[in-house]
N, C-alpha and C. Protein backbone atom coordinates (compact mmCIF):
# COMPACT_ATOMS: atom_id res chain seq x y z
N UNK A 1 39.97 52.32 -171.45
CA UNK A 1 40.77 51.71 -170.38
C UNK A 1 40.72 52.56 -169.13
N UNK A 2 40.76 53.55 -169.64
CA UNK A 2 40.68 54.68 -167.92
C UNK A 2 39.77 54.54 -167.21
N UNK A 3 37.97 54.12 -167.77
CA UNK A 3 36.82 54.33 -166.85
C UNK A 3 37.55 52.85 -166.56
N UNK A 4 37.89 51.70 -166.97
CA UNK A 4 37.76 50.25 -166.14
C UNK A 4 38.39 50.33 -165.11
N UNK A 5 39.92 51.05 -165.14
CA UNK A 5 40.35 51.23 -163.87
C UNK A 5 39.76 51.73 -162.99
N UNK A 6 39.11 52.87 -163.15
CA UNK A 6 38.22 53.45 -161.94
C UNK A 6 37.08 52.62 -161.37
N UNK A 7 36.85 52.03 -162.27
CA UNK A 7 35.81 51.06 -161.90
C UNK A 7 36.71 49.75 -161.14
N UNK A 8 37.45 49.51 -161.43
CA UNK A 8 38.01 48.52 -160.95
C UNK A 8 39.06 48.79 -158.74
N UNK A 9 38.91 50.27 -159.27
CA UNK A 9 39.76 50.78 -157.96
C UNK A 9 38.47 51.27 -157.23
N UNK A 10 37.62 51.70 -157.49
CA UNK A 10 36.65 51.73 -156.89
C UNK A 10 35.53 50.23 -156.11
N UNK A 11 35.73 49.07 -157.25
CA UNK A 11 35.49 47.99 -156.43
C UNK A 11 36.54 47.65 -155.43
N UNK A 12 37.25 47.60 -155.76
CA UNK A 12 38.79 46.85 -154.67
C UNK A 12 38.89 48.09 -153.52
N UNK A 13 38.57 49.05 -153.60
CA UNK A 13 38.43 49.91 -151.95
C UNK A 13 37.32 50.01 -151.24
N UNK A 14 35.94 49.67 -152.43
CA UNK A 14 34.90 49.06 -151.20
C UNK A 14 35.24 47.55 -151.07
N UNK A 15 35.61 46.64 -151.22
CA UNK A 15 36.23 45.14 -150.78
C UNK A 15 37.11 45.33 -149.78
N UNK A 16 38.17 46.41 -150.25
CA UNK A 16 39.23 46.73 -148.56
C UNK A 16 38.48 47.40 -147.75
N UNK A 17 37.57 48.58 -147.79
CA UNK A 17 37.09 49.11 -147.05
C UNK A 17 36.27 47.84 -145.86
N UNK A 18 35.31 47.33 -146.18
CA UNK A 18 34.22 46.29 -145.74
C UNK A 18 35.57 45.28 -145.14
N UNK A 19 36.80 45.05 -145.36
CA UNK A 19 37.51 43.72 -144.72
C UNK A 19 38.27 44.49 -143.81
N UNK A 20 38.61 45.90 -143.92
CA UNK A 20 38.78 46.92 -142.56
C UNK A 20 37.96 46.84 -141.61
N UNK A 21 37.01 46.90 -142.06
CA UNK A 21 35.64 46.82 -141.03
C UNK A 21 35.16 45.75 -140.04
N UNK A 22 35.53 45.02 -141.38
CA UNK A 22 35.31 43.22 -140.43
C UNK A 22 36.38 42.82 -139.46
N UNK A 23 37.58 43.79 -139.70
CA UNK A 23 38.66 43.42 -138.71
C UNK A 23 38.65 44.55 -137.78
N UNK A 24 38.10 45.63 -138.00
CA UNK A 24 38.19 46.41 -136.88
C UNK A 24 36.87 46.18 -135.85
N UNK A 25 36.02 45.87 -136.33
CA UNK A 25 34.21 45.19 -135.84
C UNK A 25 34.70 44.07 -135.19
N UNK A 26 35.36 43.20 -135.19
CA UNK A 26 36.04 41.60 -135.25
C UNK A 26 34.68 40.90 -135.15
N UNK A 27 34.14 41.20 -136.59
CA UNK A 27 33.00 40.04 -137.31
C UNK A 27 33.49 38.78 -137.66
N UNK A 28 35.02 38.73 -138.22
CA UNK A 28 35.81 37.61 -138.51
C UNK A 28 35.37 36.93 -137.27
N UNK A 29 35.52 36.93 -136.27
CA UNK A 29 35.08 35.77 -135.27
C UNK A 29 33.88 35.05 -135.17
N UNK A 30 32.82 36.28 -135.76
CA UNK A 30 31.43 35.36 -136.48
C UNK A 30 31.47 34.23 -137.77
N UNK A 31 32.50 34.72 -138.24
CA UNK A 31 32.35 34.08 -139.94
C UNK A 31 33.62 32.87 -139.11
N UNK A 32 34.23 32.59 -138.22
CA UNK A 32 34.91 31.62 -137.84
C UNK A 32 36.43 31.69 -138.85
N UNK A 33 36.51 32.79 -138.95
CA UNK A 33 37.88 33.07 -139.33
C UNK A 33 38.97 33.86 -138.40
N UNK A 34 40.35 33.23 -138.28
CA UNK A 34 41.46 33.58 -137.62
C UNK A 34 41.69 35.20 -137.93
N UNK A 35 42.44 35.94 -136.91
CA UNK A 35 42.74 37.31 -136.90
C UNK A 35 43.87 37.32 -138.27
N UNK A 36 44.53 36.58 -138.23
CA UNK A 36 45.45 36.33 -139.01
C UNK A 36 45.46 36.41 -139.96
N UNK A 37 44.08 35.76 -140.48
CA UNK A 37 43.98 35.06 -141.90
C UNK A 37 43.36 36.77 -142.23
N UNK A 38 42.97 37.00 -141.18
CA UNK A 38 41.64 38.25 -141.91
C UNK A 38 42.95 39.69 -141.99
N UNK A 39 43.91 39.77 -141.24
CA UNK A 39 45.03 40.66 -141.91
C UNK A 39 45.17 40.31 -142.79
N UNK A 40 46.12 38.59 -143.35
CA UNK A 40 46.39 38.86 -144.56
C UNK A 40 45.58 39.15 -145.77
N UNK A 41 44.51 38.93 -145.65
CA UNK A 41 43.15 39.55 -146.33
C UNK A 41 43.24 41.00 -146.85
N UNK A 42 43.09 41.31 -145.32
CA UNK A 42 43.39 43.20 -145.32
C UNK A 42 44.18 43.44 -146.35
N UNK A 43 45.87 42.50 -145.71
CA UNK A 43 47.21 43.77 -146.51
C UNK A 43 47.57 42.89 -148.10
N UNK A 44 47.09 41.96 -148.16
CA UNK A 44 46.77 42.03 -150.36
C UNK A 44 45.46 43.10 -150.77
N UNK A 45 44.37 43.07 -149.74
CA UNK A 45 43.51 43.98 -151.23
C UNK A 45 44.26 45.48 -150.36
N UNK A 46 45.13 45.90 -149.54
CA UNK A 46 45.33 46.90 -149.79
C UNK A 46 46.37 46.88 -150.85
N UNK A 47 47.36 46.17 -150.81
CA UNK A 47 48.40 45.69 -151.93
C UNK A 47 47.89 46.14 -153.41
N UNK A 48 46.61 45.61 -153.56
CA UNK A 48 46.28 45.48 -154.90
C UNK A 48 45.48 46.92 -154.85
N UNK A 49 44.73 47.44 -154.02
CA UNK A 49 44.52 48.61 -154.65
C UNK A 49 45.49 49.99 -154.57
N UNK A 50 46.46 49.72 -153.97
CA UNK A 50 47.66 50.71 -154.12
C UNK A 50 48.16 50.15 -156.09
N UNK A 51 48.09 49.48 -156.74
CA UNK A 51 49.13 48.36 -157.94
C UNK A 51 47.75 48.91 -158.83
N UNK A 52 46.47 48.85 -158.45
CA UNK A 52 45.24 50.01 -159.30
C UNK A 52 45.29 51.50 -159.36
N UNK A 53 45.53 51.97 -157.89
CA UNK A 53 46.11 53.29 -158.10
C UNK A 53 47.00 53.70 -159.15
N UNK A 54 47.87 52.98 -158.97
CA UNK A 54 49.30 53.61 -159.53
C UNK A 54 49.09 53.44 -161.01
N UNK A 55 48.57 52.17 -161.48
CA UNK A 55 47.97 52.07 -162.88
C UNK A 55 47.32 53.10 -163.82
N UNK A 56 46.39 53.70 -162.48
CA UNK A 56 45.59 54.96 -162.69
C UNK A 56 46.21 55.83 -162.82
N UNK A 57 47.15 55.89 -162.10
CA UNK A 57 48.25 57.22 -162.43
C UNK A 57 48.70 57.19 -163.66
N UNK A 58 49.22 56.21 -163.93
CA UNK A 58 50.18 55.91 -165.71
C UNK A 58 49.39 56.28 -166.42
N UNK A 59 47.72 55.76 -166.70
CA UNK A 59 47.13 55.77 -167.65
C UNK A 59 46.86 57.11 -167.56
N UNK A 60 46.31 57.69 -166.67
CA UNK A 60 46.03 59.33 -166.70
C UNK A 60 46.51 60.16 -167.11
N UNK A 61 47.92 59.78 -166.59
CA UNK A 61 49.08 60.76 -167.08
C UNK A 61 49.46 60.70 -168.41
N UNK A 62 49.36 59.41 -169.22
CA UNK A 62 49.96 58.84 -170.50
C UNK A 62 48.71 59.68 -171.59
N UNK A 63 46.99 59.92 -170.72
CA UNK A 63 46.06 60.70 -171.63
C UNK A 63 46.19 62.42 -171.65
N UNK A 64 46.65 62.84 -170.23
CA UNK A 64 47.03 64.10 -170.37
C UNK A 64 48.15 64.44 -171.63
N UNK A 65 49.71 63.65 -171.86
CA UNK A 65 50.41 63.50 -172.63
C UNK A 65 49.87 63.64 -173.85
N UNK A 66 48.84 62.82 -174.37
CA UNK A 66 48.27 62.77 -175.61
C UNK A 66 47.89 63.63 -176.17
N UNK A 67 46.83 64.56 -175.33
CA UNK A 67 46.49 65.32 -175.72
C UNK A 67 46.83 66.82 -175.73
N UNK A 68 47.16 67.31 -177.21
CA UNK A 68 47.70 68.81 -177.66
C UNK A 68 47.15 69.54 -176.69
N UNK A 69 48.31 70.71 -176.31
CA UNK A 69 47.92 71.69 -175.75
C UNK A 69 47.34 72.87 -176.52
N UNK A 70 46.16 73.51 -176.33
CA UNK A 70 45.93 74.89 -177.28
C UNK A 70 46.90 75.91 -176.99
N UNK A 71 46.91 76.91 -177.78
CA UNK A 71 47.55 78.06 -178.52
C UNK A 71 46.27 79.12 -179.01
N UNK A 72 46.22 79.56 -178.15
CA UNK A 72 45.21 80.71 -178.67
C UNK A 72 45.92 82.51 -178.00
C-alpha cells in the first residue's frame, strides 16, 4: 500500500503541476476553457493531493510503528 500511494501522489502533482502551468501560461484560452473553470481544476487536484499526502503520512507513520526497535 505505501509504494501505491507514492505512486499515486506522484501522479496527482504532475496533473496539478501541468494545470498550474496551463493557468499560469493561460493555455486554457487555447483549449477554449474559462479562467474559472481552469481554477476550479487547479484547487480539487490540489485538494486531492494534499488528502494523498496526508494518507502518506498515516501509512508511513502506522509502518514506522510496526516495526521493533533494536536493542543492541
Amino acid at each position: 500500500m505505501f509504494q501505491k500511494t507514492k505512486l499515486i501522489m506522484t501522479l496527482v502533482f504532475t496533473i496539478c503541476f501541468l494545470a498550474y502551468s496551463f493557468l499560469v501560461g493561460k493555455f486554457y484560452e487555447k483549449m477554449h476553457i474559462s479562467r474559472t473553470a481552469m481554477i476550479i481544476i487547479c484547487v480539487v487536484l490540489t485538494a486531492i493531493l494534499a488528502v494523498t499526502f496526508i494518507i502518506d503520512l498515516f501509512f508511513s507513520k502506522q509502518d514506522t510503528n510496526q516495526t521493533p526497535a533494536r536493542k543492541e
